[in-house]
N, C-alpha and C. Protein backbone atom coordinates (compact mmCIF):
# COMPACT_ATOMS: atom_id res chain seq x y z
N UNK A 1 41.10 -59.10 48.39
CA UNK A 1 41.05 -58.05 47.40
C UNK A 1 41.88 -56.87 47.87
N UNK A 2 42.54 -56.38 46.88
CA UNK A 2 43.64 -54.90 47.30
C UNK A 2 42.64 -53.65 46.81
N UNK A 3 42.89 -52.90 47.54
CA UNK A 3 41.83 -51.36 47.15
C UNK A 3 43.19 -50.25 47.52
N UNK A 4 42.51 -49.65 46.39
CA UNK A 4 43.57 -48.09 46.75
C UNK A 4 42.61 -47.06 46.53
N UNK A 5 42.62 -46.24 47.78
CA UNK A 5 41.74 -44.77 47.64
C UNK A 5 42.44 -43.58 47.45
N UNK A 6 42.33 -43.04 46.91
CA UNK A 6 42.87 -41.57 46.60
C UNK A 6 41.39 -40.85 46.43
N UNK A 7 41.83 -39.17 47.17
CA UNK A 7 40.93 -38.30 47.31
C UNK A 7 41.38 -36.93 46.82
N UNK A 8 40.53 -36.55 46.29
CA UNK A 8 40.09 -34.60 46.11
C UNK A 8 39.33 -33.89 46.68
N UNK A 9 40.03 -32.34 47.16
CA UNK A 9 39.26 -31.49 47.38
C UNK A 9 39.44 -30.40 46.31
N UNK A 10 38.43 -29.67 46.30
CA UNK A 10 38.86 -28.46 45.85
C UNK A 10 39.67 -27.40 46.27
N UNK A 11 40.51 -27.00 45.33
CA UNK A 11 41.14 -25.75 46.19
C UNK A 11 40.89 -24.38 45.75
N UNK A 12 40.70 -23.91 46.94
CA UNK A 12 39.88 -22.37 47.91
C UNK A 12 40.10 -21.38 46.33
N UNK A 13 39.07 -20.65 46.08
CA UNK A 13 40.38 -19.54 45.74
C UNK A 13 40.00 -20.41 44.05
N UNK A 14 40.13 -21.34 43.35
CA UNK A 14 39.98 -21.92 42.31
C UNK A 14 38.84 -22.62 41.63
N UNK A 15 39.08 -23.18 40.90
CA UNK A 15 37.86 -24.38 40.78
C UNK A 15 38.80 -25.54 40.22
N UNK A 16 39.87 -25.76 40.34
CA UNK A 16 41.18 -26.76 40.84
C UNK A 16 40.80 -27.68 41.63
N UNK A 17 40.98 -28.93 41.32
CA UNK A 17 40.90 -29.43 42.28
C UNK A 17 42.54 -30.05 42.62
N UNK A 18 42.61 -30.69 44.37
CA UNK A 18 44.28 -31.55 44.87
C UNK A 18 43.67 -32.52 45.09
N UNK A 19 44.24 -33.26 44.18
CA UNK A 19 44.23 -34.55 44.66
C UNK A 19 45.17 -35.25 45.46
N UNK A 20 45.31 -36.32 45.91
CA UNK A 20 46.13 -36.79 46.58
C UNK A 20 46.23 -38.72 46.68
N UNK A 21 47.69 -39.01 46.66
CA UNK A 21 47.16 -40.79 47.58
C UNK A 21 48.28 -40.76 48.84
N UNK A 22 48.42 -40.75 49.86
CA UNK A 22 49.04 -41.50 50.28
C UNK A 22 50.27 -40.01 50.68
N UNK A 23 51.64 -39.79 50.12
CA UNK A 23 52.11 -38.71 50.08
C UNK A 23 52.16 -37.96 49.16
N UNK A 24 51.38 -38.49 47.55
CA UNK A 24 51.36 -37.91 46.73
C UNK A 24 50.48 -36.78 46.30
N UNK A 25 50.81 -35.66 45.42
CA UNK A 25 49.72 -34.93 45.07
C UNK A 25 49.92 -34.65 43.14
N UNK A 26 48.64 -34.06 42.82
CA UNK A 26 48.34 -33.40 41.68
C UNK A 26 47.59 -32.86 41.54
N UNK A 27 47.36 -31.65 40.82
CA UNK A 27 46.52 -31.12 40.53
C UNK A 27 45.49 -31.11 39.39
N UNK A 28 44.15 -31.05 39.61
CA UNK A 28 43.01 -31.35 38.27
C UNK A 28 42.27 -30.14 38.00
N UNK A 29 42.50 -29.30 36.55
CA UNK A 29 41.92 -28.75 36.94
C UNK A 29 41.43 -28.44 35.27
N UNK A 30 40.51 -27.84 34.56
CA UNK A 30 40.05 -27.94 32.84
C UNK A 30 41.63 -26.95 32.44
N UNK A 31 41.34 -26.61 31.09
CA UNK A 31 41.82 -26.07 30.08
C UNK A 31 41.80 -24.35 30.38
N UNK A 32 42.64 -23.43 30.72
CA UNK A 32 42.11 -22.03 30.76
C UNK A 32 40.77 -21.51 29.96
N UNK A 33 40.01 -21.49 30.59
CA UNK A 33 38.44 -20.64 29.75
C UNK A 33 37.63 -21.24 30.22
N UNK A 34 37.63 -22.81 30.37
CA UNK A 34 37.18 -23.58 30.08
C UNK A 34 36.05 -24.07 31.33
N UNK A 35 34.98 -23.75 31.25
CA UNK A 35 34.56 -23.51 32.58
C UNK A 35 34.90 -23.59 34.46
N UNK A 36 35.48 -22.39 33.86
CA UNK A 36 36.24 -21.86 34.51
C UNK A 36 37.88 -22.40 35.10
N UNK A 37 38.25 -22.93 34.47
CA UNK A 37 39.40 -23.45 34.32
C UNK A 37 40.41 -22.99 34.37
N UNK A 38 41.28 -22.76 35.36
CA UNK A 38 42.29 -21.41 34.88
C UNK A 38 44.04 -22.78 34.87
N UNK A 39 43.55 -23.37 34.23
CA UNK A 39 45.11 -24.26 33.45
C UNK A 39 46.23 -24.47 34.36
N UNK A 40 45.54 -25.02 35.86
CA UNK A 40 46.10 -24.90 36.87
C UNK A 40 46.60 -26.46 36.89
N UNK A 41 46.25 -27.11 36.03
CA UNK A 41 46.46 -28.72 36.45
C UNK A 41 46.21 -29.64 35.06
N UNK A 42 46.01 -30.72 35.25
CA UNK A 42 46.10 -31.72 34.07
C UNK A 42 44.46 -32.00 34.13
N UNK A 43 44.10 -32.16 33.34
CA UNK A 43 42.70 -32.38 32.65
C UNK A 43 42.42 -34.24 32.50
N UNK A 44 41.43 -34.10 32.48
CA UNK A 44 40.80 -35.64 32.37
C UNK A 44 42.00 -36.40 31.65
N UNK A 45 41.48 -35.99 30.16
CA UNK A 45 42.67 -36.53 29.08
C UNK A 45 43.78 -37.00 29.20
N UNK A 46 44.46 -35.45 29.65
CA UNK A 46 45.99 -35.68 30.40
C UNK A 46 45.64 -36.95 31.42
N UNK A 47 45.07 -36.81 32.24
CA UNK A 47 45.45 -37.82 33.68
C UNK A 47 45.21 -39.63 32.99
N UNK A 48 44.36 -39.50 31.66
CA UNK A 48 43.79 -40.57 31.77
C UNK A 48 44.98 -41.36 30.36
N UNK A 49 45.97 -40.12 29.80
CA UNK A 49 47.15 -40.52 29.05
C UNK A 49 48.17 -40.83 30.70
N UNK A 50 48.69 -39.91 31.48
CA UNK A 50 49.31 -40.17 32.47
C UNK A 50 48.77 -41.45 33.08
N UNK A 51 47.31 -42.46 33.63
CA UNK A 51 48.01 -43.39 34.09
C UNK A 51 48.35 -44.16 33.06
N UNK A 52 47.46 -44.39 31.47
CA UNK A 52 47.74 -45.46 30.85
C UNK A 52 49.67 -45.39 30.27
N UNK A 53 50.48 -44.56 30.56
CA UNK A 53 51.79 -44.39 30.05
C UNK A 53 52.37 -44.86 31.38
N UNK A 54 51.99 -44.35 32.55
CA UNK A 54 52.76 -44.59 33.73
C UNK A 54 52.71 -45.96 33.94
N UNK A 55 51.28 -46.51 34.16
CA UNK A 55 51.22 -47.79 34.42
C UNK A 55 52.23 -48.85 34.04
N UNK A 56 52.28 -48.55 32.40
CA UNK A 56 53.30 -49.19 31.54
C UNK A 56 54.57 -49.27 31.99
N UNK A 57 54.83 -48.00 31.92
CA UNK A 57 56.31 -47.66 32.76
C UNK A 57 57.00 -48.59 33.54
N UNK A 58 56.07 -48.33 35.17
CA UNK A 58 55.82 -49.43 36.44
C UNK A 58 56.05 -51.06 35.71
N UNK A 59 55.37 -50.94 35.00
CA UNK A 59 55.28 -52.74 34.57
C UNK A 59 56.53 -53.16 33.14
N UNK A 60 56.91 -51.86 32.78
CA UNK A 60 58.62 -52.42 31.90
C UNK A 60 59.41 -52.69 33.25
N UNK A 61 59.24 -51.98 34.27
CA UNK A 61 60.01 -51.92 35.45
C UNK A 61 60.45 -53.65 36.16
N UNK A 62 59.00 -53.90 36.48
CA UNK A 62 58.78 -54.93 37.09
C UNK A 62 58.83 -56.02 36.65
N UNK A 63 58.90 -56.18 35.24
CA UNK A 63 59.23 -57.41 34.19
C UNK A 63 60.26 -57.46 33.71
N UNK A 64 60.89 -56.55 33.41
CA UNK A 64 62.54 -56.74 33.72
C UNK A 64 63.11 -56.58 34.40
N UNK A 65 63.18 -56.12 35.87
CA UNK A 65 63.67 -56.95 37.21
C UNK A 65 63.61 -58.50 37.13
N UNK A 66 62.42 -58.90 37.26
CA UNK A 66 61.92 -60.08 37.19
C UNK A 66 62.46 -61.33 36.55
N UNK A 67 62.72 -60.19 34.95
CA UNK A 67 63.23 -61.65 34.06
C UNK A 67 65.13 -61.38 33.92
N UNK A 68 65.47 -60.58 34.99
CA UNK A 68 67.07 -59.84 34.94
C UNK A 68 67.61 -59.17 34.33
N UNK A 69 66.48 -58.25 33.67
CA UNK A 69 67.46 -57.40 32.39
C UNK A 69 67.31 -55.98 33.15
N UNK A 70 68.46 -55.18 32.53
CA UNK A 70 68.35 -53.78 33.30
C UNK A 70 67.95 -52.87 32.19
N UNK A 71 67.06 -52.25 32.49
CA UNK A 71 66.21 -50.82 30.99
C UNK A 71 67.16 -49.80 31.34
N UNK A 72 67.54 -49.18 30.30
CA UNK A 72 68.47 -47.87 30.83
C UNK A 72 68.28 -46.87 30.05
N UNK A 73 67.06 -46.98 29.38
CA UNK A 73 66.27 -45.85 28.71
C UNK A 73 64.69 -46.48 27.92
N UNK A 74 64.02 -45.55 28.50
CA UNK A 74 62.27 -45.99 28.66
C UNK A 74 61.84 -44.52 27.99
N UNK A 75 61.36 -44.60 26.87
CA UNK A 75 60.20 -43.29 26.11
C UNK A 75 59.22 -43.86 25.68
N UNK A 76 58.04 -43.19 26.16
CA UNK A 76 56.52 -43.77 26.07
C UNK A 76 55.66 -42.57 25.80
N UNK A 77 55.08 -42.40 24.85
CA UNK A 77 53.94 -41.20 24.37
C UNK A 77 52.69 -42.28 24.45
N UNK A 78 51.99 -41.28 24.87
CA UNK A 78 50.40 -41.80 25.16
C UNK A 78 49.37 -40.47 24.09
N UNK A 79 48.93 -41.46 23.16
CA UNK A 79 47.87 -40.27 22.40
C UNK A 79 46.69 -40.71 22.71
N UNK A 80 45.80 -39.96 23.23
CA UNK A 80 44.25 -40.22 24.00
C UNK A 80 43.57 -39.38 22.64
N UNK A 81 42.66 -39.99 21.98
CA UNK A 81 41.61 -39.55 21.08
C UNK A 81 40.19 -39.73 21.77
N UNK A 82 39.73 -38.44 22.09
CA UNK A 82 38.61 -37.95 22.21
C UNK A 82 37.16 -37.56 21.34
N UNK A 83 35.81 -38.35 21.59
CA UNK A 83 35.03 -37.82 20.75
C UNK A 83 34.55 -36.61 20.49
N UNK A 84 34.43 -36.03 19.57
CA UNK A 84 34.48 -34.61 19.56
C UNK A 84 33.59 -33.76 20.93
N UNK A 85 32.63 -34.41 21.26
CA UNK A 85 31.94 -33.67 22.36
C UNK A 85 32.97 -34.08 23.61
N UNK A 86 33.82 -34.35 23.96
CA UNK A 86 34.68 -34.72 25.01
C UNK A 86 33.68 -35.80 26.22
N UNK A 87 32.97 -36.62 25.31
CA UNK A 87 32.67 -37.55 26.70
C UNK A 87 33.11 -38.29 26.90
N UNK A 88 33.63 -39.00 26.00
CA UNK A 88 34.55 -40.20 26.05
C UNK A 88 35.48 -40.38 25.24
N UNK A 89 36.50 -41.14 25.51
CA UNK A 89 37.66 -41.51 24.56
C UNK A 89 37.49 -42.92 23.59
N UNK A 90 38.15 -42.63 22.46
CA UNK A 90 37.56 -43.69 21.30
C UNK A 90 39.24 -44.52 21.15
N UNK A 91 40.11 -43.63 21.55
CA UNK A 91 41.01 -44.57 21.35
C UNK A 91 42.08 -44.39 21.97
N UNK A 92 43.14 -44.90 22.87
CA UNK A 92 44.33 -44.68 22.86
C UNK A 92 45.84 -45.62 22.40
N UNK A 93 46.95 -44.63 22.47
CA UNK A 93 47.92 -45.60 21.65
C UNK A 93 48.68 -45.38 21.98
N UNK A 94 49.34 -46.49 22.76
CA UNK A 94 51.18 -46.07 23.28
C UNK A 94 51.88 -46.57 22.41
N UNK A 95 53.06 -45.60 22.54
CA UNK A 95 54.44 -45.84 21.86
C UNK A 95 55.52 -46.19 22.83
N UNK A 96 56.12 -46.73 22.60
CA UNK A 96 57.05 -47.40 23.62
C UNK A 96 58.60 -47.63 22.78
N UNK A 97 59.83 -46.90 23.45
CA UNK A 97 60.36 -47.24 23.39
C UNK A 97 61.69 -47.69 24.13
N UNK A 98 62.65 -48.71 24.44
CA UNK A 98 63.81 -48.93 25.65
C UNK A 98 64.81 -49.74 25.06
N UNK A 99 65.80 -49.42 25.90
CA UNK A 99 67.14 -50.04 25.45
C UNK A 99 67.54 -50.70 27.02
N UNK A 100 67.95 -51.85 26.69
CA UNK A 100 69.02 -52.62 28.01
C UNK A 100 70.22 -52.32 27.83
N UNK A 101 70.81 -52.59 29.06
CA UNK A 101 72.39 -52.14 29.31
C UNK A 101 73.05 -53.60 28.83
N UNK A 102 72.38 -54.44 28.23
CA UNK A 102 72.99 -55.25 27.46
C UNK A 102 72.90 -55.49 25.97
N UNK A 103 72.11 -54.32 25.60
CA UNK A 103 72.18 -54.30 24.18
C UNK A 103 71.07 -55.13 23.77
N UNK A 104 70.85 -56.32 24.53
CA UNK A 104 69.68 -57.35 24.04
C UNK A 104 68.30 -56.36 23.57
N UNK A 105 67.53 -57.45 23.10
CA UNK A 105 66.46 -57.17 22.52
C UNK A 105 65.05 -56.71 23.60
N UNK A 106 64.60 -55.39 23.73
CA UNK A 106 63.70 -55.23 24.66
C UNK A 106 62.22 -55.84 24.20
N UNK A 107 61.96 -56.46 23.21
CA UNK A 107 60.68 -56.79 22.85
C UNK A 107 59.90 -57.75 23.57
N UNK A 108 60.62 -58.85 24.56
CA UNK A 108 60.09 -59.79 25.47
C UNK A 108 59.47 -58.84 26.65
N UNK A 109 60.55 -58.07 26.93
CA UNK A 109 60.21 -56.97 28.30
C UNK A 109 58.95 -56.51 27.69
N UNK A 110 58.93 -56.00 26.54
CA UNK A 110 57.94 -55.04 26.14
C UNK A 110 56.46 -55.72 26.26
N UNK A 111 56.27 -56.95 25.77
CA UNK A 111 55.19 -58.05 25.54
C UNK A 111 54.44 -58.29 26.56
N UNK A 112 55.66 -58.63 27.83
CA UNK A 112 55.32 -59.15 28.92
C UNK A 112 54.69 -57.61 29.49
N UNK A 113 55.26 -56.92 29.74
CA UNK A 113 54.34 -55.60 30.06
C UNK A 113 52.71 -55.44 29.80
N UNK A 114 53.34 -55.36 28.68
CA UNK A 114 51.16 -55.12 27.57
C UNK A 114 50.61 -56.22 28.26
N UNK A 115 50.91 -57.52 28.66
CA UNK A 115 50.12 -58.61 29.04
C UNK A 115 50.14 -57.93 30.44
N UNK A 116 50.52 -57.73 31.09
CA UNK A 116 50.18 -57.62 32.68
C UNK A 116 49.80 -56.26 32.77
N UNK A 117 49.77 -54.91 32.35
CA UNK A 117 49.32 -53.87 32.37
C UNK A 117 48.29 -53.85 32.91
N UNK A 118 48.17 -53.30 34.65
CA UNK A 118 46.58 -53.36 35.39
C UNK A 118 45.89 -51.98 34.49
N UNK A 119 45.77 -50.88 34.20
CA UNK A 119 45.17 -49.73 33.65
C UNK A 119 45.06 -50.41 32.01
N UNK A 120 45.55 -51.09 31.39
CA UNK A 120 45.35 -51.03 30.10
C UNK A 120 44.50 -52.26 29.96
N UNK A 121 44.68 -53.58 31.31
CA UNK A 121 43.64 -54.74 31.22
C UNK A 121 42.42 -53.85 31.72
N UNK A 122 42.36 -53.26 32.34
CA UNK A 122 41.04 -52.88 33.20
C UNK A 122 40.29 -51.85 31.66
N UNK A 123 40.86 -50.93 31.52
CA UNK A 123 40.32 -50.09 30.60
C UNK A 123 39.85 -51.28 29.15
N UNK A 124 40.60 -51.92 28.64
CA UNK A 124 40.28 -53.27 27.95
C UNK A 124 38.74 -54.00 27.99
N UNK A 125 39.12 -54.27 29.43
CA UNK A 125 38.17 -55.33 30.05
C UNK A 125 36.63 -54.48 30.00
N UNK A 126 36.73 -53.26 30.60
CA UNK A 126 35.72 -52.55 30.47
C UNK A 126 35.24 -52.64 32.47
N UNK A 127 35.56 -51.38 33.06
CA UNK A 127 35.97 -51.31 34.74
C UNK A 127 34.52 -50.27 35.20
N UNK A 128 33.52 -51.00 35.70
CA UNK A 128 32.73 -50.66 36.26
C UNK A 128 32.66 -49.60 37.30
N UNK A 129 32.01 -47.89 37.07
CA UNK A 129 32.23 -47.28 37.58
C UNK A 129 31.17 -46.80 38.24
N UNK A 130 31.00 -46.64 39.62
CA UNK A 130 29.59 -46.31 40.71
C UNK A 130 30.01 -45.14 41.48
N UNK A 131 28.92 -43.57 40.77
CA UNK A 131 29.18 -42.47 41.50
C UNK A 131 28.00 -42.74 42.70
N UNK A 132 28.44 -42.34 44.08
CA UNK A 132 26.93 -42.34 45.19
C UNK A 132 27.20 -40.49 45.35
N UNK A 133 26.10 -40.06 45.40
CA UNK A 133 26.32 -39.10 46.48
C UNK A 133 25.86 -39.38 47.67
N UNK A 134 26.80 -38.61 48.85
CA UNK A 134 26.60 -38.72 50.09
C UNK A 134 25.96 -36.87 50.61
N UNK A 135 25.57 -37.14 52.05
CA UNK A 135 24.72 -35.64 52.48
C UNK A 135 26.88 -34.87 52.80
């Protein structure tokens, strides 16, 4: 089995949190007002449109390497619909669009993507989530 951990702290001074994996960072933090939120970072929503668009991304990437075609332009909007009390999301919907440097047709690339998409099978599938607290 492969595991990837990424961690947050809060940062000093905010109610922000940094996250991090590896050498990467971002910041999480609400909406200005928003208990206490001062619009320092990307919000649930945002992060949870950012991986389901990125993921995609990664995987037009890797499926056309794969099957030899080169993408030489990739636009992807992610709309996350929220239930009005913000606990959960009811729907999301990518748009996708790319061109090859051969003019061919990107719709195989595109297919093969949606089928292997780890964030869009998992969110699909329905991904079992276990908070512990520790002392």
């Amino acid at each position: 089995m492969v595991s990837v951990t990424v961690e947050l702290r809060n940062v000093e001074g905010t109610r922000a949190a940094l996250g991090w994996a590896g050498g990467h960072t971002i910041v999480v933090d609400r909406p200005q007002g928003r208990a206490g939120g001062q619009g320092l970072g990307f919000n649930g929503a945002q992060l949870l449109g950012l991986a389901i668009g990125g993921c995609f991304c990664n995987d037009l990437h890797f499926v056309a390497a794969e099957m030899g075609v080169e993408l030489t332009k990739i636009s992807i909007s992610v709309r996350v619909e929220l239930e009005s009390d913000l606990s959960f999301t009811k729907a999301a919907t990518v748009t996708v669009s790319c061109e090859t440097s051969d003019g061919s047709d990107p719709q195989p690339v595109i297919a093969e993507a949606k089928a292997r998409c780890m964030v869009h099978n998992s969110l699909r599938r329905g991904v079992p989530v276990t908070v512990e607290a520790v002392a």
